[in-house]
C-alpha atoms as a PDB file:
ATOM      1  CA  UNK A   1       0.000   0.000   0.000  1.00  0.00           C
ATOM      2  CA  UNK A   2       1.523   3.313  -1.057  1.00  0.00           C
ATOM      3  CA  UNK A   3       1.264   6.092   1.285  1.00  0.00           C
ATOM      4  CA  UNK A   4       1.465   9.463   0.283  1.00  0.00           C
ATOM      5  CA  UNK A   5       3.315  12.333   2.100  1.00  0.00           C
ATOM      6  CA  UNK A   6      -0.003  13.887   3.225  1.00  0.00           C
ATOM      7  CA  UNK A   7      -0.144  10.890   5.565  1.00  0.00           C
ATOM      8  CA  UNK A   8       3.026  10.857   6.608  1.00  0.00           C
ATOM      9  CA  UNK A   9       2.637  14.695   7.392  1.00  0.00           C
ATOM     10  CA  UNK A  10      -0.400  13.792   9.731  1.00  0.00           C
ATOM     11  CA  UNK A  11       0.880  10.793  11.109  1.00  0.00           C
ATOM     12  CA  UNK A  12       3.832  13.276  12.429  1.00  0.00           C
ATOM     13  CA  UNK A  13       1.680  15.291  13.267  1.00  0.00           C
ATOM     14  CA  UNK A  14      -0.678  13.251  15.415  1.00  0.00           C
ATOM     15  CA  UNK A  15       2.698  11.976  17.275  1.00  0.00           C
ATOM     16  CA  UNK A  16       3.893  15.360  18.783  1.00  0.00           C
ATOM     17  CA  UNK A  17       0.362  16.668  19.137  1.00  0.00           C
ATOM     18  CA  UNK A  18      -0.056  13.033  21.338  1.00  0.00           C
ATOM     19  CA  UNK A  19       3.545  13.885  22.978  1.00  0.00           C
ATOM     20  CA  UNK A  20       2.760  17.653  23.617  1.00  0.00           C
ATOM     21  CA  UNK A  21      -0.589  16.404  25.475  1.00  0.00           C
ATOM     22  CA  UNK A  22       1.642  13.840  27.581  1.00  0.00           C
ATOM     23  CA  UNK A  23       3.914  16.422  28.300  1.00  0.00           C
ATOM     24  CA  UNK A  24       1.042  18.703  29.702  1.00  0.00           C
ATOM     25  CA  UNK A  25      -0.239  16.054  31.592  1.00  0.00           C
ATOM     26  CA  UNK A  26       2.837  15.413  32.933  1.00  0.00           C
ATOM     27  CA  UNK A  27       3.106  19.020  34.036  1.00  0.00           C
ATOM     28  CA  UNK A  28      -0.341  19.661  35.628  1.00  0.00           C
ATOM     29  CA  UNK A  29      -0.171  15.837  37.579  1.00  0.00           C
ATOM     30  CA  UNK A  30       3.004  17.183  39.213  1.00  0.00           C
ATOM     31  CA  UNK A  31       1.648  20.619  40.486  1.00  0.00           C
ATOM     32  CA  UNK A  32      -1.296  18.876  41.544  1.00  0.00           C
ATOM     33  CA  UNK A  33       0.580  16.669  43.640  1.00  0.00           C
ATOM     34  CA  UNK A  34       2.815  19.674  44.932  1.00  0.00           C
ATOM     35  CA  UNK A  35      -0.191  21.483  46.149  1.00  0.00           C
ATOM     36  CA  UNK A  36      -2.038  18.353  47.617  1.00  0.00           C
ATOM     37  CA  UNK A  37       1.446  17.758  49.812  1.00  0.00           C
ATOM     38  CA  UNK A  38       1.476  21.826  50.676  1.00  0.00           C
ATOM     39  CA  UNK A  39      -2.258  21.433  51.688  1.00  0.00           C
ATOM     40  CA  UNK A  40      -1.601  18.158  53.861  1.00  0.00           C
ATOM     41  CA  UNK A  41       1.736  19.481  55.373  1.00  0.00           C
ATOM     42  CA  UNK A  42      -0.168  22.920  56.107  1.00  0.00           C
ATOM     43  CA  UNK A  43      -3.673  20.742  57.426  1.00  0.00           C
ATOM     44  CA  UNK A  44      -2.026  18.029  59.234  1.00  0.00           C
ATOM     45  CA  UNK A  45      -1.903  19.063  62.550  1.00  0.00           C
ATOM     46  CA  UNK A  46       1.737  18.671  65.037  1.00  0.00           C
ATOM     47  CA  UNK A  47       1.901  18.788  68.945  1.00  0.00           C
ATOM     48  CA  UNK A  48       1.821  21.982  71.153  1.00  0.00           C
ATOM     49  CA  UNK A  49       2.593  22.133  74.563  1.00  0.00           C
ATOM     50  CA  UNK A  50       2.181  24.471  77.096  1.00  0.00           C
ATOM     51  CA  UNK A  51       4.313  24.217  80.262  1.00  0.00           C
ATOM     52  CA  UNK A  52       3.355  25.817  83.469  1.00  0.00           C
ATOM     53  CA  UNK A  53       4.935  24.635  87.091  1.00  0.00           C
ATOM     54  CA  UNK A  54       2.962  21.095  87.545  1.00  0.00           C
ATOM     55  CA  UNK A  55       2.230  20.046  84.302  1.00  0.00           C
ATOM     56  CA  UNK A  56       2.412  19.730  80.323  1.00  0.00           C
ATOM     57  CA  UNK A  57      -1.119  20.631  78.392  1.00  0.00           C
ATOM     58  CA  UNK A  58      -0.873  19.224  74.995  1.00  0.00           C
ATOM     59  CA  UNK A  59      -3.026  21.007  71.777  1.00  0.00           C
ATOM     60  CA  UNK A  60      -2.621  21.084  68.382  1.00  0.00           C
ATOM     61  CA  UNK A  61      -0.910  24.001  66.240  1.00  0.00           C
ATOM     62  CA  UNK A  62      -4.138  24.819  64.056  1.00  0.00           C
ATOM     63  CA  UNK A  63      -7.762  24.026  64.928  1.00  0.00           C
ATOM     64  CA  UNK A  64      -7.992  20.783  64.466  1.00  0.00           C
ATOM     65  CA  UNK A  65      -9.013  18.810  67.837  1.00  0.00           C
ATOM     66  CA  UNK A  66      -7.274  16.608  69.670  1.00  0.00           C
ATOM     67  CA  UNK A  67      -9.083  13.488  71.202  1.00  0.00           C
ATOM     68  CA  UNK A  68      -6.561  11.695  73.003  1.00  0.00           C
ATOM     69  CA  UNK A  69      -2.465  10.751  73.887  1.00  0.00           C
ATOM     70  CA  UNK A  70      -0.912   7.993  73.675  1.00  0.00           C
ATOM     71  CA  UNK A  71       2.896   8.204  74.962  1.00  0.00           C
ATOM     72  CA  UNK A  72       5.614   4.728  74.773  1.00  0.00           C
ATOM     73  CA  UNK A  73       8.881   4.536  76.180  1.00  0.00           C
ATOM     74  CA  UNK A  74      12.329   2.771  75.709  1.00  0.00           C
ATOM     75  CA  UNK A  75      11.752  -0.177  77.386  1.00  0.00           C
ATOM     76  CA  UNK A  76      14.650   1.138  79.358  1.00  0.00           C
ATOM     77  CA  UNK A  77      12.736   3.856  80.819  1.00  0.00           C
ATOM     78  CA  UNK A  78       9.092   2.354  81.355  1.00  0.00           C
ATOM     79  CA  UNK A  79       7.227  -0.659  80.281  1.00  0.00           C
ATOM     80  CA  UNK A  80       4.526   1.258  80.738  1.00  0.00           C
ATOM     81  CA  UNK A  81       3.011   3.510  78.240  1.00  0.00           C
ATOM     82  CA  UNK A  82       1.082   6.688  78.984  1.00  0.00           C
ATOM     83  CA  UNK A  83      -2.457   7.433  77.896  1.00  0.00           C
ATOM     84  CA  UNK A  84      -4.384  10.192  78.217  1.00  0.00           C
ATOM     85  CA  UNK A  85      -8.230  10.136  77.615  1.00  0.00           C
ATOM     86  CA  UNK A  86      -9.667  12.778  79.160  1.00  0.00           C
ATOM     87  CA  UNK A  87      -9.652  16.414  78.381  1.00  0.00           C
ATOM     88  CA  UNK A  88      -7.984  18.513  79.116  1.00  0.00           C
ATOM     89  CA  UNK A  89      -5.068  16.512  77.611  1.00  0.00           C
ATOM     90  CA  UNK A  90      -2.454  17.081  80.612  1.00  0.00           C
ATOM     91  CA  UNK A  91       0.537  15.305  82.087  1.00  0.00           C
ATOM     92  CA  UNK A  92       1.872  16.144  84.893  1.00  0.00           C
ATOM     93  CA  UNK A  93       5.811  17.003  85.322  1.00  0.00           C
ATOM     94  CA  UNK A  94       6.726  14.713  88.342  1.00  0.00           C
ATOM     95  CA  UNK A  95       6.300  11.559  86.830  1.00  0.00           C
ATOM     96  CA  UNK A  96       8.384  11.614  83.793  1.00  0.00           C
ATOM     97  CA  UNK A  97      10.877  13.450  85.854  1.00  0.00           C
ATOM     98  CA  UNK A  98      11.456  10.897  87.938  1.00  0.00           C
ATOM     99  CA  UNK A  99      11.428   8.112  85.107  1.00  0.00           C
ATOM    100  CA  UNK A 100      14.424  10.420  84.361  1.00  0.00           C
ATOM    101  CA  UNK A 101      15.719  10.613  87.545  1.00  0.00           C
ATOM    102  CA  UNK A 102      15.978   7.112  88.237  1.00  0.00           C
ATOM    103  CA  UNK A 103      17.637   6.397  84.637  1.00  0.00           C
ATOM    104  CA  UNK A 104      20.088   9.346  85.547  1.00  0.00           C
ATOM    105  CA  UNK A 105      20.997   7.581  88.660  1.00  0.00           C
ATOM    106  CA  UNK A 106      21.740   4.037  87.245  1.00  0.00           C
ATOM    107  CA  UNK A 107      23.662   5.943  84.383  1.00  0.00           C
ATOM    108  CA  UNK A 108      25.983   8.161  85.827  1.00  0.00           C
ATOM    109  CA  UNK A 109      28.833   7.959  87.583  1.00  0.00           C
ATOM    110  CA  UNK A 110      28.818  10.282  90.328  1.00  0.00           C
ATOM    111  CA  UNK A 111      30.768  10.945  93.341  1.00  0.00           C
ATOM    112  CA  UNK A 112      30.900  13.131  96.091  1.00  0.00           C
ATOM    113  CA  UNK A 113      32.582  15.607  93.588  1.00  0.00           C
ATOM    114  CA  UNK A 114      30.843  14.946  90.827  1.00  0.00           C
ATOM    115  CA  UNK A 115      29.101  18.553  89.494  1.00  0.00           C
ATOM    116  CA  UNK A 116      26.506  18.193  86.185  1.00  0.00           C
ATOM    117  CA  UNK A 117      24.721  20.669  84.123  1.00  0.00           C
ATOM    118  CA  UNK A 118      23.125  20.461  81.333  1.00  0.00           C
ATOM    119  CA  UNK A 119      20.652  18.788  79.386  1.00  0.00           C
ATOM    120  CA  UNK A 120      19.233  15.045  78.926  1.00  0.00           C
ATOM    121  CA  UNK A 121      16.615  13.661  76.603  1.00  0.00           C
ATOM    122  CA  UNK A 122      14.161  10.518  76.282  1.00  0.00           C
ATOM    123  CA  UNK A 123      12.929   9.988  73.064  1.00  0.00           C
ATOM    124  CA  UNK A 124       9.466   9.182  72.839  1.00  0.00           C
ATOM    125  CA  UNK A 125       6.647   7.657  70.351  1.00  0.00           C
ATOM    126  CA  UNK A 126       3.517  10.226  70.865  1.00  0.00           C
ATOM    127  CA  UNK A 127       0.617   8.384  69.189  1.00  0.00           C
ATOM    128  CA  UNK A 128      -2.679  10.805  69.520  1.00  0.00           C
ATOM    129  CA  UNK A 129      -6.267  11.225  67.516  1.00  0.00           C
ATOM    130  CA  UNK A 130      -7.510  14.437  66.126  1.00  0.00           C
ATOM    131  CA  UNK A 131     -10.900  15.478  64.063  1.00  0.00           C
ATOM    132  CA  UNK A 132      -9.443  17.304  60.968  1.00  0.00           C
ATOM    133  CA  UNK A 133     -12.575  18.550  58.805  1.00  0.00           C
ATOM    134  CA  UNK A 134     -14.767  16.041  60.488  1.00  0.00           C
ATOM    135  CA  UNK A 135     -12.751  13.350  60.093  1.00  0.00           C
ATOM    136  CA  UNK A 136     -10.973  11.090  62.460  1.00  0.00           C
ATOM    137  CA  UNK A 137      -7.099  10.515  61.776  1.00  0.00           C
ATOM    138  CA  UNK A 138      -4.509   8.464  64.239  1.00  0.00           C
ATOM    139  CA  UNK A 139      -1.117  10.395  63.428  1.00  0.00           C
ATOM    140  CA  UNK A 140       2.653   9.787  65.496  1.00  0.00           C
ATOM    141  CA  UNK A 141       5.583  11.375  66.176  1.00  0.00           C
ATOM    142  CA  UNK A 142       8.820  10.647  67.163  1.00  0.00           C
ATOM    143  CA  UNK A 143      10.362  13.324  70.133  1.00  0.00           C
ATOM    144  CA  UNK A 144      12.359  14.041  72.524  1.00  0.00           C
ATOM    145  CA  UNK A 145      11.189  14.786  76.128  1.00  0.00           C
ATOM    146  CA  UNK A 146      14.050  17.718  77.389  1.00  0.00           C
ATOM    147  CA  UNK A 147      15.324  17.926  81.009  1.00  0.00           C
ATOM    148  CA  UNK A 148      17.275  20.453  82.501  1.00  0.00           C
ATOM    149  CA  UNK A 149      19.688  18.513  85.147  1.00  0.00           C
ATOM    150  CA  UNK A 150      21.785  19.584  87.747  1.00  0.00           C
ATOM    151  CA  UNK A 151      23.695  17.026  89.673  1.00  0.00           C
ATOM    152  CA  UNK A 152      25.922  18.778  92.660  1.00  0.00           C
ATOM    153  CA  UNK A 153      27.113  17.395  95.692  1.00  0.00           C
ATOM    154  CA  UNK A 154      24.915  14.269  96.076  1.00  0.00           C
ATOM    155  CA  UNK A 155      21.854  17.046  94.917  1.00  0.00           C
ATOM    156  CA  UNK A 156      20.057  15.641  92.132  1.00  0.00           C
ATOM    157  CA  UNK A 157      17.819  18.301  89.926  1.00  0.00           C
ATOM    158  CA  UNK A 158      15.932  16.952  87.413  1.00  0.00           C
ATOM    159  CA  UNK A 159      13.504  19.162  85.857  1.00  0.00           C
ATOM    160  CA  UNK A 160      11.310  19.037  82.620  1.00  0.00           C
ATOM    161  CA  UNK A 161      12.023  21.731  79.836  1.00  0.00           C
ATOM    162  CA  UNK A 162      10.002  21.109  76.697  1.00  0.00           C
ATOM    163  CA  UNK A 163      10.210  18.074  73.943  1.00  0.00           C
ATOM    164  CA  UNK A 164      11.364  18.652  70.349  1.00  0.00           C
ATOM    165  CA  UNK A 165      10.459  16.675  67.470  1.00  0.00           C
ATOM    166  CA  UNK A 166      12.867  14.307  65.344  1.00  0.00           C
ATOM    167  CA  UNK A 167      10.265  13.500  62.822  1.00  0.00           C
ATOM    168  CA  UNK A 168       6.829  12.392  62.209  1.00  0.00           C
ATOM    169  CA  UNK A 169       5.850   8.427  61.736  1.00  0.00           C
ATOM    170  CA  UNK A 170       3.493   6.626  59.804  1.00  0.00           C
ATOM    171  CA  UNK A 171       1.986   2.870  60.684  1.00  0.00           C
ATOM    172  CA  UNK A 172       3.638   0.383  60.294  1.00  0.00           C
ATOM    173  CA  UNK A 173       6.562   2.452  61.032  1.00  0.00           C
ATOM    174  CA  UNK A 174       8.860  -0.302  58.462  1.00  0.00           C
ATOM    175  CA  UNK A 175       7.456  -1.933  56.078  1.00  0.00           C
ATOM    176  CA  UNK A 176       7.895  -5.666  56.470  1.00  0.00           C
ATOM    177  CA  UNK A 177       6.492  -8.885  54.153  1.00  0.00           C
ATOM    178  CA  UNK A 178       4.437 -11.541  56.197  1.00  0.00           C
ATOM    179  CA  UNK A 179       3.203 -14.988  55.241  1.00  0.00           C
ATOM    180  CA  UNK A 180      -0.828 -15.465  55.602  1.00  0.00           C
ATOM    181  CA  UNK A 181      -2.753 -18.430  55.569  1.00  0.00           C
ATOM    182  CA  UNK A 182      -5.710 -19.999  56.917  1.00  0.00           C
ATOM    183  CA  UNK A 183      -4.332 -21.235  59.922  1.00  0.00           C
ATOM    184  CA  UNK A 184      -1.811 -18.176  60.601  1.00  0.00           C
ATOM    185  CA  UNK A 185      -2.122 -15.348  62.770  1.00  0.00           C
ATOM    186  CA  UNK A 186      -4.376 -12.508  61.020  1.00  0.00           C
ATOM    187  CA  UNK A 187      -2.305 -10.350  59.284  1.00  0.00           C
ATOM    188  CA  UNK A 188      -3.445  -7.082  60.971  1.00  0.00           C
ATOM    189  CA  UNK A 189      -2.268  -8.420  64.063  1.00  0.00           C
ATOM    190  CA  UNK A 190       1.190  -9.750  62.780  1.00  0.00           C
ATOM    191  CA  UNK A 191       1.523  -5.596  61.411  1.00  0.00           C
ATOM    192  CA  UNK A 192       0.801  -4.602  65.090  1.00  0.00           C
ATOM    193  CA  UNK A 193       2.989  -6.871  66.621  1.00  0.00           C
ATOM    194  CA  UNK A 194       5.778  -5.769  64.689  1.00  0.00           C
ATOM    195  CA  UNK A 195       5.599  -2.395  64.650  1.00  0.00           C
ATOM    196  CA  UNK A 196       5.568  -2.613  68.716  1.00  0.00           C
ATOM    197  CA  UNK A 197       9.004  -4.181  67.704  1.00  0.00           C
ATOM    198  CA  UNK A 198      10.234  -1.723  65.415  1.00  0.00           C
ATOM    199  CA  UNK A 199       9.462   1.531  67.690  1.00  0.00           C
ATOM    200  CA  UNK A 200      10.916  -0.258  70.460  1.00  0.00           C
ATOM    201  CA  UNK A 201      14.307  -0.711  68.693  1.00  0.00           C
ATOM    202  CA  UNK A 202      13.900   2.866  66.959  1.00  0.00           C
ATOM    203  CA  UNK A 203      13.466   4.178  70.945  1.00  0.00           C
ATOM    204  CA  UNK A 204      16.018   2.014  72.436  1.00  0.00           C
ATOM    205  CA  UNK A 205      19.020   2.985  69.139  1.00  0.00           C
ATOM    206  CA  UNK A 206      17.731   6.459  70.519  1.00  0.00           C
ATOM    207  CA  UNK A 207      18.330   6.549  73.835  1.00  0.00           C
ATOM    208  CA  UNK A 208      21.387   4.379  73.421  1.00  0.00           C
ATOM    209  CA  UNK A 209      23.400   7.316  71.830  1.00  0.00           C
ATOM    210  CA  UNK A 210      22.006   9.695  74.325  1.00  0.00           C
ATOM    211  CA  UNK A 211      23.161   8.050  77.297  1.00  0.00           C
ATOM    212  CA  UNK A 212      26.932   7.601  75.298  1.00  0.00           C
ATOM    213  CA  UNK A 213      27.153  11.255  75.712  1.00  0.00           C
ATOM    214  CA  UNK A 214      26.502  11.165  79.583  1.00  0.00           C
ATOM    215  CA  UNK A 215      29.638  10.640  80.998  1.00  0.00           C
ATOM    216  CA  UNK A 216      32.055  11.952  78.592  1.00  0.00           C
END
């Protein structure tokens, strides 16, 4: 079949009309995507704390509502996590200062001497629920909890300063592959499992460089 140089010119033409429109699709996908992660970096919500004498109150930096606070440890500092139900969301101070305390003590090596000032952190896994535009999300982040300390002459002054954050966390925090099967355990509750794993080894690598620091 002959073909004639029309066709050839339309055929050509066709193909970068088809890779112009690619092109532009290309384009407008990518600064649709820019402006839906600008929206959800501006919308999703991040921990605020205010500090008085007593205790921590913990809101949210836009208007977005906080339901609850979910707060796990090193296994180092506490088995026990801390949860917080009720509103207002609060915590008091003495209780995480003496979790500090008490690692302090087994830590350091003090004597009589011995004068410290300074800082010392415990990270922390902050799991809490807000209502953003009506809707219920269950969002995590990874901080530190700051202590001013003071050690001096057998005196020990620990006292909490603020917490900072490293970085936000998704669920699962690591992605892992599991085998499922009729007569395994359900896969949502392998994920859980694991991911109790993973934060606890994320927490512990943590504090483990922290507490490197302490007696240098």
């Amino acid at each position: 079949m002959k073909i004639n140089s029309f066709n050839i010119i339309t055929i050509i033409i066709s193909i970068v009309a088809l890779v112009i429109s690619y092109l532009s699709w290309s384009v407008s996908k990518q600064s649709l995507d820019y402006e839906i992660g600008k929206d959800s970096a501006i919308n999703t919500p991040a921990i605020k704390e205010i500090i008085d004498s007593t205790k921590i109150t913990y809101k949210l930096n836009n208007a977005s509502e906080l339901q609850n606070l979910n707060v796990t440890f090193p296994k180092s500092i506490s088995d026990e996590n801390i949860n917080i139900n009720t509103k207002p969301i609060e915590l008091y101070k003495n209780p995480i200062e003496s979790l500090a305390k008490i690692y302090l003590r087994n830590k350091l090596s003090l004597k009589d001497s011995t004068s410290i000032v300074g800082t010392f952190s415990i990270p922390v896994m902050m799991s809490y629920s807000v209502i953003v535009y009506g809707q219920p999300h269950i969002l995590r982040e990874n901080r530190l909890l700051v202590f001013k300390i003071n050690y001096y002459d057998n005196v020990e002054n620990v006292e909490y300063s603020n917490s900072f954050l490293i970085k936000r966390a998704g669920y699962p925090l690591l992605r892992h592959y599991y085998f499922t099967g009729p007569f395994t355990e359900p896969l949502g509750k392998k994920v859980q499992n694991q991911d109790l794993i993973d934060v606890q080894e994320l927490l512990e690598s943590q504090l483990k460089d922290i507490a490197e620091n302490l007696n240098k």
